[in-house]
Protein backbone atom coordinates (compact mmCIF):
# COMPACT_ATOMS: atom_id res chain seq x y z
CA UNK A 1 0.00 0.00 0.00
CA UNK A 2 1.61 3.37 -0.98
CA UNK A 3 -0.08 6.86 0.42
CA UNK A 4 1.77 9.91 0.13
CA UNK A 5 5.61 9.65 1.03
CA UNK A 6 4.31 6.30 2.68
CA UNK A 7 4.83 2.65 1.58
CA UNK A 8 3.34 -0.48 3.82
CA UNK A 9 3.53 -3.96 3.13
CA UNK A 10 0.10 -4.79 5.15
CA UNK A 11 -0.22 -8.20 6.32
CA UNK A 12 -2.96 -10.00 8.54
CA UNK A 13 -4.29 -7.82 11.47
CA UNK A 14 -3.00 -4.15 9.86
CA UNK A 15 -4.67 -1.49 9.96
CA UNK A 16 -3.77 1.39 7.88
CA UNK A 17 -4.92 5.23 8.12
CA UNK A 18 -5.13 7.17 4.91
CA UNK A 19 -6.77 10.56 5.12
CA UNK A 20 -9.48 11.86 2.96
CA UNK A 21 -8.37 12.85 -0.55
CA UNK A 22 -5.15 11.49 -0.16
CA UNK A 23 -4.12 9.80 -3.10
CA UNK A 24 -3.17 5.81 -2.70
CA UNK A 25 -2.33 2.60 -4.32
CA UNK A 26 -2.38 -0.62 -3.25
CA UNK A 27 -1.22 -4.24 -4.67
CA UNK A 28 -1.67 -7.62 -3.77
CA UNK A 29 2.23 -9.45 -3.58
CA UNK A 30 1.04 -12.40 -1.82
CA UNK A 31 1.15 -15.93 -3.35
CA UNK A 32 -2.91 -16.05 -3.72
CA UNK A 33 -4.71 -14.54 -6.75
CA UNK A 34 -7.32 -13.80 -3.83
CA UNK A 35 -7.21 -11.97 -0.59
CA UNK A 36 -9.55 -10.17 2.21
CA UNK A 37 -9.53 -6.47 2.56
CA UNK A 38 -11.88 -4.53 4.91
CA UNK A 39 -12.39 -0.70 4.24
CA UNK A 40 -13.87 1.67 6.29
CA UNK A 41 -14.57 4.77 4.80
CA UNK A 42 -15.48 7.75 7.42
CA UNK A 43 -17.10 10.07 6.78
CA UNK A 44 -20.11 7.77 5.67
CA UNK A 45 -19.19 7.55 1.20
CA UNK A 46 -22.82 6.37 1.78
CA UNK A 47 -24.91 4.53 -1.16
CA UNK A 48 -21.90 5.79 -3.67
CA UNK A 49 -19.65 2.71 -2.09
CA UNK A 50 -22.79 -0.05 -2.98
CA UNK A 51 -22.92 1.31 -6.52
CA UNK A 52 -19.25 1.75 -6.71
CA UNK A 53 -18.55 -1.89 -5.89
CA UNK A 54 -21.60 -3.47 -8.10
CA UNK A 55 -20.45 -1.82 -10.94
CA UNK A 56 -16.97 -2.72 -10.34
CA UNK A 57 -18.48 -6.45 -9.41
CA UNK A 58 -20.35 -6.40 -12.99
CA UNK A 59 -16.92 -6.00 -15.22
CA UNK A 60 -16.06 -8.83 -16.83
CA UNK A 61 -13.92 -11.88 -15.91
CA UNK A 62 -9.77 -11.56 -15.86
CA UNK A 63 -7.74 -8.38 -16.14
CA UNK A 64 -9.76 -5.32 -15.93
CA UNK A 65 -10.62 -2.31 -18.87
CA UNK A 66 -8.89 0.09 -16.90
CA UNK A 67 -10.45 2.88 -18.88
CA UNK A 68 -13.73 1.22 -17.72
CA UNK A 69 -13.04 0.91 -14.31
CA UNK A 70 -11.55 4.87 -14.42
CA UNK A 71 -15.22 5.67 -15.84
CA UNK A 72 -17.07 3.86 -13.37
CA UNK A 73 -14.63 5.73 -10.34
CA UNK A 74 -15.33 8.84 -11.50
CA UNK A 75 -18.93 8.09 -11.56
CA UNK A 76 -18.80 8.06 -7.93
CA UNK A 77 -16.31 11.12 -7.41
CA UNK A 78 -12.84 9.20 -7.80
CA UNK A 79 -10.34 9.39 -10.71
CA UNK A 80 -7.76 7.72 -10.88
CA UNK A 81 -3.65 9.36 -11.87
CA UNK A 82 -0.98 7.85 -12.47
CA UNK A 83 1.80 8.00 -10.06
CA UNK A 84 5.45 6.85 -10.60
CA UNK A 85 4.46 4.46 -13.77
CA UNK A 86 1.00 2.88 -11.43
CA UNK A 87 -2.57 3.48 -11.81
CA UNK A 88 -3.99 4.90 -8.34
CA UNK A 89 -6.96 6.19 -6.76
């Protein structure tokens, strides 16, 4: 997970801060093609999170349109820049 001057390589149990607006990026280097994140987003991003996260749900199998998923962000208030050669959000 990278956040401003910030890198973390988040394992079970961590819990990271990253303040509103802040732009991020995150990666999964583990071994599994699937893993467990929880996010808490406060304030509330209220109903905007359930649409944001169907849509994202309804993309097709495999490696995503990332000019798709960049539409559906920004949908819901998010874009998405590129930092040092990644796509973030």
């Amino acid at each position: 997970l990278k956040y401003g001057d910030k890198t973390v390589n988040a394992g079970p149990e961590t819990f990271v801060y990253i303040p509103r607006e802040m732009i991020h990026s995150w990666q999964n280097n583990s071994s599994s093609e699937v893993f467990g994140m929880l996010l808490l987003f406060v304030p509330s991003f209220g109903q905007g999170i359930k649409g944001l996260m169907t849509e994202l749900g309804q993309l097709p199998a495999g490696p995503p349109d990332m000019g798709k998923v960049a539409e559906i962000f920004k949908t819901y208030k998010t874009e998405f820049v590129r930092v040092s050669g990644e796509e973030s959000c």
